[in-house]
Protein backbone atom coordinates (compact mmCIF):
# COMPACT_ATOMS: atom_id res chain seq x y z
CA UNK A 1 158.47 115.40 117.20
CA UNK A 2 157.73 115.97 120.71
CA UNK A 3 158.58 119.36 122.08
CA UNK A 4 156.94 119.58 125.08
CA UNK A 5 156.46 117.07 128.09
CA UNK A 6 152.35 117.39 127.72
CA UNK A 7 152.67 115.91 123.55
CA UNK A 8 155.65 113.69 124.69
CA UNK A 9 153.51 111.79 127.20
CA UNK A 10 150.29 112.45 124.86
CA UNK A 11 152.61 110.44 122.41
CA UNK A 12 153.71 107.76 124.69
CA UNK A 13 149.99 106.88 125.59
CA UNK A 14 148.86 106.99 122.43
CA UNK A 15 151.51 104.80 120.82
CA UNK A 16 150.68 102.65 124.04
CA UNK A 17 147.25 102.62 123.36
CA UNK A 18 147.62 101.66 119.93
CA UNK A 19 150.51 98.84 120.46
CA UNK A 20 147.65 97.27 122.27
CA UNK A 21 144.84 97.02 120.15
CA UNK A 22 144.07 93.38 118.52
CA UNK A 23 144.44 91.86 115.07
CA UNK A 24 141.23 92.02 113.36
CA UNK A 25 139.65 95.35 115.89
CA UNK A 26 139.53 98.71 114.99
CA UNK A 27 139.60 101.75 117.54
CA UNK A 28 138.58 105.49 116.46
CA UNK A 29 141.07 108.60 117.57
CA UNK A 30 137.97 109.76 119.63
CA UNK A 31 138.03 106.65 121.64
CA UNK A 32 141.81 107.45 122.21
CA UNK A 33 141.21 110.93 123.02
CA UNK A 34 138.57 110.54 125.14
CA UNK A 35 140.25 107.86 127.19
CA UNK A 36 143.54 110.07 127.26
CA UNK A 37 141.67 113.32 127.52
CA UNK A 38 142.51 114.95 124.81
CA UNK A 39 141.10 115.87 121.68
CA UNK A 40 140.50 113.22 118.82
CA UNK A 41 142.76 115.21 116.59
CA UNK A 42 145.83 114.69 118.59
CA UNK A 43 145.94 111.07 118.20
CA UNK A 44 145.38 111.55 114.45
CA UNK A 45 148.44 113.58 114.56
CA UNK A 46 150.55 111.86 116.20
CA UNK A 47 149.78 108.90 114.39
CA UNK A 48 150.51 110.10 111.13
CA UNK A 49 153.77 111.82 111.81
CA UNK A 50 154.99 108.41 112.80
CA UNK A 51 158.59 107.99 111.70
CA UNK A 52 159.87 104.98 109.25
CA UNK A 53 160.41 102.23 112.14
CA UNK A 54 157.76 103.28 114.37
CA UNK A 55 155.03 103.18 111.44
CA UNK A 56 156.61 98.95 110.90
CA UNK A 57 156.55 98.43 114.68
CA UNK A 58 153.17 99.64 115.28
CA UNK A 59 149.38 99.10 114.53
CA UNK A 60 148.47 102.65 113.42
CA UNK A 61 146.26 100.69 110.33
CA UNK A 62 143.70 100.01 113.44
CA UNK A 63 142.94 103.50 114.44
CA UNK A 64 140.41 104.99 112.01
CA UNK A 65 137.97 108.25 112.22
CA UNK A 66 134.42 108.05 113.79
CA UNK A 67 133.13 106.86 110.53
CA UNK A 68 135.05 104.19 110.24
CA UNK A 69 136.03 105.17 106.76
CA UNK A 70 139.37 103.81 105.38
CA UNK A 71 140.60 106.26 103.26
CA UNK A 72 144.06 105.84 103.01
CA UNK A 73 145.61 103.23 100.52
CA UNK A 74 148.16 101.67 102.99
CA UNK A 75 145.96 101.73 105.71
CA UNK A 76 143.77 99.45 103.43
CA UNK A 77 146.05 97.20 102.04
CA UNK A 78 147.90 96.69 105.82
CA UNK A 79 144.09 96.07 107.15
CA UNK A 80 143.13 93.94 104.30
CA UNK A 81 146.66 91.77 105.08
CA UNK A 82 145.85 90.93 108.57
């Protein structure tokens, strides 16, 4: 996925980011972005074009939009399991 050195280290922090974040908290892509400097988007991105063993591996269920709206059925039933 990562073409260029600025999404490949965009990636890494992100994915570093998220690896982090505690059972049972949530943390919006704007928080990411703003901490990383980026836009909220990006983190969105790269979260969802997560790969088969990276999506098992990480937390992505814990980064949501602004609104906190869960809108995605696996992200829901992954939240819901922890």
């Amino acid at each position: 996925m990562a073409k260029s050195p600025f999404l490949a280290r965009i990636k890494r922090d992100v994915l570093a980011i998220v690896a982090a974040i505690p059972e049972g908290r949530l943390v919006t892509f704007a928080a990411i972005g703003t901490h990383l400097d980026v836009a909220p988007r990006h983190a969105a991105y790269i979260l969802a074009m997560l790969d088969g063993p990276e999506r098992e591996a990480l937390p992505w269920q814990r980064a949501v939009a602004a609104d906190g709206v869960v809108d995605r059925p696996a992200q829901r039933e992954r939240l819901a399991a922890e």
